[in-house]
C-alpha atoms as a PDB file:
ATOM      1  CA  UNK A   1    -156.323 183.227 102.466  1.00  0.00           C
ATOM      2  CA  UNK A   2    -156.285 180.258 100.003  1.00  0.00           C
ATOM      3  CA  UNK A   3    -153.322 179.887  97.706  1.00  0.00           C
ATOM      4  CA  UNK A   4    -153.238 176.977  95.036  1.00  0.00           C
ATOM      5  CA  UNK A   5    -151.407 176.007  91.592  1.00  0.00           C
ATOM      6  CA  UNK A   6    -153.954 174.056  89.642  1.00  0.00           C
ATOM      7  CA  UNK A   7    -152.059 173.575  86.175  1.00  0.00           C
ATOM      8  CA  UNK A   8    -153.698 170.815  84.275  1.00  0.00           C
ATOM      9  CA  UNK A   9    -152.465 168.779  80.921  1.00  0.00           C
ATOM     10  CA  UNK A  10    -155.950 167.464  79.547  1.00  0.00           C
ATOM     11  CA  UNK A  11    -156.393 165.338  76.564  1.00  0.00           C
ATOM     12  CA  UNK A  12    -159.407 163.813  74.693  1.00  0.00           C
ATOM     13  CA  UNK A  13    -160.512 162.222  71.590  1.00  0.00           C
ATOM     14  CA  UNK A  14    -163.262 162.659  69.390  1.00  0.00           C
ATOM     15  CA  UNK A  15    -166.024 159.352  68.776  1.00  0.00           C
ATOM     16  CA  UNK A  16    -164.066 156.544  67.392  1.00  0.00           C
ATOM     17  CA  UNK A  17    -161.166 158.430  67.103  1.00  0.00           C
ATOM     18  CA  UNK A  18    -163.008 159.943  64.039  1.00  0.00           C
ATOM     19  CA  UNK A  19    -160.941 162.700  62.190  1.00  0.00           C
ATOM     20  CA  UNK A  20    -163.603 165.434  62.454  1.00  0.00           C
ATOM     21  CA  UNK A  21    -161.174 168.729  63.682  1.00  0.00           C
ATOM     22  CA  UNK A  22    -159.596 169.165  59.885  1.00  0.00           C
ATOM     23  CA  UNK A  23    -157.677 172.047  58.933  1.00  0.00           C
ATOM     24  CA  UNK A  24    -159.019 175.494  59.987  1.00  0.00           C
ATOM     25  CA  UNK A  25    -161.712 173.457  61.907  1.00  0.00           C
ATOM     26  CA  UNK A  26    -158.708 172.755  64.870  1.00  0.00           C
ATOM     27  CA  UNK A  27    -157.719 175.725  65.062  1.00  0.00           C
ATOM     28  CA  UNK A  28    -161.455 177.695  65.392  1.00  0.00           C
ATOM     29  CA  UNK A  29    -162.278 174.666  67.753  1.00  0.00           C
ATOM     30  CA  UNK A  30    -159.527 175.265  69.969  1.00  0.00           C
ATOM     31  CA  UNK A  31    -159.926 179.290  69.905  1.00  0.00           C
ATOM     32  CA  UNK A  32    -163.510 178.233  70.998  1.00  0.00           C
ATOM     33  CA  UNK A  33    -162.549 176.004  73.861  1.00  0.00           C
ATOM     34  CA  UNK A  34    -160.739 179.357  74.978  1.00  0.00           C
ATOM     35  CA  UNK A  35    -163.807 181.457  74.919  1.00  0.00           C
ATOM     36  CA  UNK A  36    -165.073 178.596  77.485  1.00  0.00           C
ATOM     37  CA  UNK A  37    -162.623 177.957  79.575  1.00  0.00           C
ATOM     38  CA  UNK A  38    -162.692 181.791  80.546  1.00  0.00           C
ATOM     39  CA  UNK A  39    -166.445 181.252  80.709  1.00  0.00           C
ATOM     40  CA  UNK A  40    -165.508 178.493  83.575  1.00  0.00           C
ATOM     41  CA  UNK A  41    -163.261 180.734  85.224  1.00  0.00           C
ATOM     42  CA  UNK A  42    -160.434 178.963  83.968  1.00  0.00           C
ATOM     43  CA  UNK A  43    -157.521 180.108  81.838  1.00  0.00           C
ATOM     44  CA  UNK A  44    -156.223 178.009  78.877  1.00  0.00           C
ATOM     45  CA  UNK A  45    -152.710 178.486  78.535  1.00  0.00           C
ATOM     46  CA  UNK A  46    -152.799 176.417  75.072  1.00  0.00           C
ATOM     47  CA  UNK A  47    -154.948 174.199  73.270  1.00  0.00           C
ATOM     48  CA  UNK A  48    -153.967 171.953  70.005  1.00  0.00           C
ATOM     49  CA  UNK A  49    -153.801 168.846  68.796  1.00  0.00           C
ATOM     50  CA  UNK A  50    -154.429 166.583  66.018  1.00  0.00           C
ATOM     51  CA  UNK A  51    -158.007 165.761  63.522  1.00  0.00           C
ATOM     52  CA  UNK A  52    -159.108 163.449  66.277  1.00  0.00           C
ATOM     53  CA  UNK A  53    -157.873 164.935  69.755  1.00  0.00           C
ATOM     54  CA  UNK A  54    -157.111 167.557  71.533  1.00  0.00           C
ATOM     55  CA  UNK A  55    -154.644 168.997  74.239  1.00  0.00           C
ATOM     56  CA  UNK A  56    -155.045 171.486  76.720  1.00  0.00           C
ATOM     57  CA  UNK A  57    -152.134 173.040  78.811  1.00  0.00           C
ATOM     58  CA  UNK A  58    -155.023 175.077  81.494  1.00  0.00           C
ATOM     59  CA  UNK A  59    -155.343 176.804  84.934  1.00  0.00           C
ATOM     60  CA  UNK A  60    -158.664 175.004  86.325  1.00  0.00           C
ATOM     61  CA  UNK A  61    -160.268 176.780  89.113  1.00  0.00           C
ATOM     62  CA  UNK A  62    -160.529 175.498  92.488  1.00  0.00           C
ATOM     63  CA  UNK A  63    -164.302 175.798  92.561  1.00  0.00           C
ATOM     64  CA  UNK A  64    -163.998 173.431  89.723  1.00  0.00           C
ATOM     65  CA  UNK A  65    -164.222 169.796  89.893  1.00  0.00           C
ATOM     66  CA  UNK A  66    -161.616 168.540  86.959  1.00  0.00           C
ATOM     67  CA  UNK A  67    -164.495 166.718  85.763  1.00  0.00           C
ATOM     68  CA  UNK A  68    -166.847 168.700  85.688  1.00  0.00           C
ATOM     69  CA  UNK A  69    -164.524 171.514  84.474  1.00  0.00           C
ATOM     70  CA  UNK A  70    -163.861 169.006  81.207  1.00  0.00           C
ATOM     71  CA  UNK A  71    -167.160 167.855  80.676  1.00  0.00           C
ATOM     72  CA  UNK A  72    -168.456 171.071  80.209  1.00  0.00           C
ATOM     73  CA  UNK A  73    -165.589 171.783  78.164  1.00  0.00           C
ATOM     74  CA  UNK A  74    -166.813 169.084  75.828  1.00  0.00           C
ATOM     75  CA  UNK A  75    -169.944 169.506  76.015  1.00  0.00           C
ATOM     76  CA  UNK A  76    -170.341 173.005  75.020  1.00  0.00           C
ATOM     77  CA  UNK A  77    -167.850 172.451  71.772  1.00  0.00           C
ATOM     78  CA  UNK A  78    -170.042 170.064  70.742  1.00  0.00           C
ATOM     79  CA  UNK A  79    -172.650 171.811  70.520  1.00  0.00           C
ATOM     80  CA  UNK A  80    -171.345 174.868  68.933  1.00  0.00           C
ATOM     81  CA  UNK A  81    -169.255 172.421  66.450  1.00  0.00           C
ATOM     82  CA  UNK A  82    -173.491 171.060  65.794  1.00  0.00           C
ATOM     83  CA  UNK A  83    -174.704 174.909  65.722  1.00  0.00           C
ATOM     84  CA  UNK A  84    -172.411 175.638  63.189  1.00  0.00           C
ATOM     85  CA  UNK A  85    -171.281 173.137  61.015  1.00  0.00           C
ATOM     86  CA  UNK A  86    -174.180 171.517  59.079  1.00  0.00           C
ATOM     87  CA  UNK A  87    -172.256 168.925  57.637  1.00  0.00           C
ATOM     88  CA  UNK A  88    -170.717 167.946  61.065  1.00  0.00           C
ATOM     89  CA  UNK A  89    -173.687 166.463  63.006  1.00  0.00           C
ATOM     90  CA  UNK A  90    -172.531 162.979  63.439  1.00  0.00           C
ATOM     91  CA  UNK A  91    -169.367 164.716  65.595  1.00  0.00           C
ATOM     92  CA  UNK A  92    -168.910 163.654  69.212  1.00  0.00           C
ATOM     93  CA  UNK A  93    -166.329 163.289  71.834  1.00  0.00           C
ATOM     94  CA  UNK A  94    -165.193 160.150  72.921  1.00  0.00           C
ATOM     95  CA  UNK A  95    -166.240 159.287  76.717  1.00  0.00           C
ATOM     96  CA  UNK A  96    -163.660 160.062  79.077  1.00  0.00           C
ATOM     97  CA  UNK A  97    -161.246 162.257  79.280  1.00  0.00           C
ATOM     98  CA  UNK A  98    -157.230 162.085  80.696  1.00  0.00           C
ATOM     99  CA  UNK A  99    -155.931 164.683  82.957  1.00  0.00           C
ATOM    100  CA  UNK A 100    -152.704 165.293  84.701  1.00  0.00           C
ATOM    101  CA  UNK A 101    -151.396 167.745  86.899  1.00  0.00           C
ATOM    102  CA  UNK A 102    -148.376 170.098  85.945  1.00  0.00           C
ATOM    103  CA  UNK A 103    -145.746 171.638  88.320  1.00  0.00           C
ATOM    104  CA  UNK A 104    -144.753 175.113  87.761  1.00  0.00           C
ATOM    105  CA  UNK A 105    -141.695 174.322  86.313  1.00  0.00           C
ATOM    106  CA  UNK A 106    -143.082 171.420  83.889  1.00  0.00           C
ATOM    107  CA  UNK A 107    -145.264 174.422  82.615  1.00  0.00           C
ATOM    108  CA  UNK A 108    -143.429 175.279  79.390  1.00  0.00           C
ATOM    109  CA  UNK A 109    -142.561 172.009  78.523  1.00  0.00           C
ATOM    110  CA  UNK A 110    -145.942 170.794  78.038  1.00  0.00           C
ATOM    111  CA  UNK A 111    -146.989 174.015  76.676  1.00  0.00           C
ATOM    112  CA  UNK A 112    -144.055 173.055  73.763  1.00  0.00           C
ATOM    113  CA  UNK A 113    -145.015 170.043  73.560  1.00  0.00           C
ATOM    114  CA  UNK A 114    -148.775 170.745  72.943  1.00  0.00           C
ATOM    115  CA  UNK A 115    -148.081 173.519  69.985  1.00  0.00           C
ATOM    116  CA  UNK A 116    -145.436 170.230  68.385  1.00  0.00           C
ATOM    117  CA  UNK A 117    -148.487 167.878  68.266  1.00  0.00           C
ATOM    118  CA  UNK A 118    -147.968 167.912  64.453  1.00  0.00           C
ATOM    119  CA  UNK A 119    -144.708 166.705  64.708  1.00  0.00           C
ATOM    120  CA  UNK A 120    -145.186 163.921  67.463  1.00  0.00           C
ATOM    121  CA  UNK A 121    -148.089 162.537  64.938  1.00  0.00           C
ATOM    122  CA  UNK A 122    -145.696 162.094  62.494  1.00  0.00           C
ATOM    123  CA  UNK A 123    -144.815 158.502  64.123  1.00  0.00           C
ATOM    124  CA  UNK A 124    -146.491 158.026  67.186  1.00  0.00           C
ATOM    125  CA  UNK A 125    -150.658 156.910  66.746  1.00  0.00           C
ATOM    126  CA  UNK A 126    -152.683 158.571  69.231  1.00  0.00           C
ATOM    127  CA  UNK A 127    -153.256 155.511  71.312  1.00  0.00           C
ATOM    128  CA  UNK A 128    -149.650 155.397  71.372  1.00  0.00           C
ATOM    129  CA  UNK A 129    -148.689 159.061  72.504  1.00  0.00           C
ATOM    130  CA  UNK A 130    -151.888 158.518  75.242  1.00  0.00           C
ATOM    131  CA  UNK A 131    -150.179 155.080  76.951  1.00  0.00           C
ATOM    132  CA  UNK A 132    -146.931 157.376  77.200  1.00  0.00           C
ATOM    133  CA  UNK A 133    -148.699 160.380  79.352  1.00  0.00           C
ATOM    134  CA  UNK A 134    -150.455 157.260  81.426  1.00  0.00           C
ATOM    135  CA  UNK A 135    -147.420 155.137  81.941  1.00  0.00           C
ATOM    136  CA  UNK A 136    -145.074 158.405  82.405  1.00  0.00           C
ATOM    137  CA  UNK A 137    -147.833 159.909  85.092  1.00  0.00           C
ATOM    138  CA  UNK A 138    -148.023 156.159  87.159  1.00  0.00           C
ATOM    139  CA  UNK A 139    -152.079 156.236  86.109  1.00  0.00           C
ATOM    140  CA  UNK A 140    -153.306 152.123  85.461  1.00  0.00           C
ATOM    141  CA  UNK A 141    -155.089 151.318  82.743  1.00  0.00           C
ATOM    142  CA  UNK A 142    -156.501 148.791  80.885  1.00  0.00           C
ATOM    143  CA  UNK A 143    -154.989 148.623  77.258  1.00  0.00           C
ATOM    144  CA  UNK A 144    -158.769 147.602  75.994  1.00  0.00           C
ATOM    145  CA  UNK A 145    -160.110 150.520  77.282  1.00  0.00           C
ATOM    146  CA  UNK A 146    -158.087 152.747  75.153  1.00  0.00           C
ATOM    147  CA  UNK A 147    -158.995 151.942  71.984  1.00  0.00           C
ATOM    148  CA  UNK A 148    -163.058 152.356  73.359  1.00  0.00           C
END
């Protein structure tokens, strides 16, 4: 018998950090992302953000690479977001992706912190709130790269 914990804290950003997920939009995308992440076996535990990223707080099945988990993820909201949105056919995620893993009892903390996203945005750019999860989490990066 296998026995595993695989809580995951995943952001990402739309194409150029291009506001695309406005009003309702957010809200039926991230709904959406929950319809997939079942699909993948997975269980989103919550999902929100801001116009031009998201967050998701989710259980990602061992059978899952974390990549290949996300990139389906992505890929499939894009296309639905192209299915059904006329006037959003220029929308795309941005390359990449960052993911961290959350202990049990960091759970409900980054839950909270992913249904505040409004309020973080209020003074903190996403570039900004992204160096903070990298720097807190030990993860190098190149400062460059972030703005890509």
């Amino acid at each position: 018998m296998s026995y595993t914990s695989m809580n995951y804290h995943v952001v990402f950003s739309t194409k150029d950090r291009r506001p695309f997920l406005q009003g309702e939009l957010l809200c039926r995308t991230c709904r959406y992302i929950g319809g997939i992440v079942r699909e993948l076996n997975g269980v989103l535990l919550e999902a929100g953000g801001q116009s031009d990223h998201l967050h998701l707080a989710s259980v990602i099945p061992t059978t899952s690479a974390v990549a290949d988990f996300v990139g389906k993820t992505k890929a499939y909201t894009s296309g639905w977001i192209h299915r059904s949105f006329n006037d959003l056919q220029d929308f795309r995620w941005q390359n990449g992706y960052a993911a961290f893993t959350v202990s049990p009892s960091a759970l409900d903390k980054v839950i909270a912190y992913i249904r505040t996203q409004q309020e973080h945005h209020h003074t903190l750019s996403f570039e900004e709130e992204l160096t903070r999860l990298l720097d807190r989490h030990g993860i190098e990066y190149n400062a460059a790269n972030l703005r890509a």
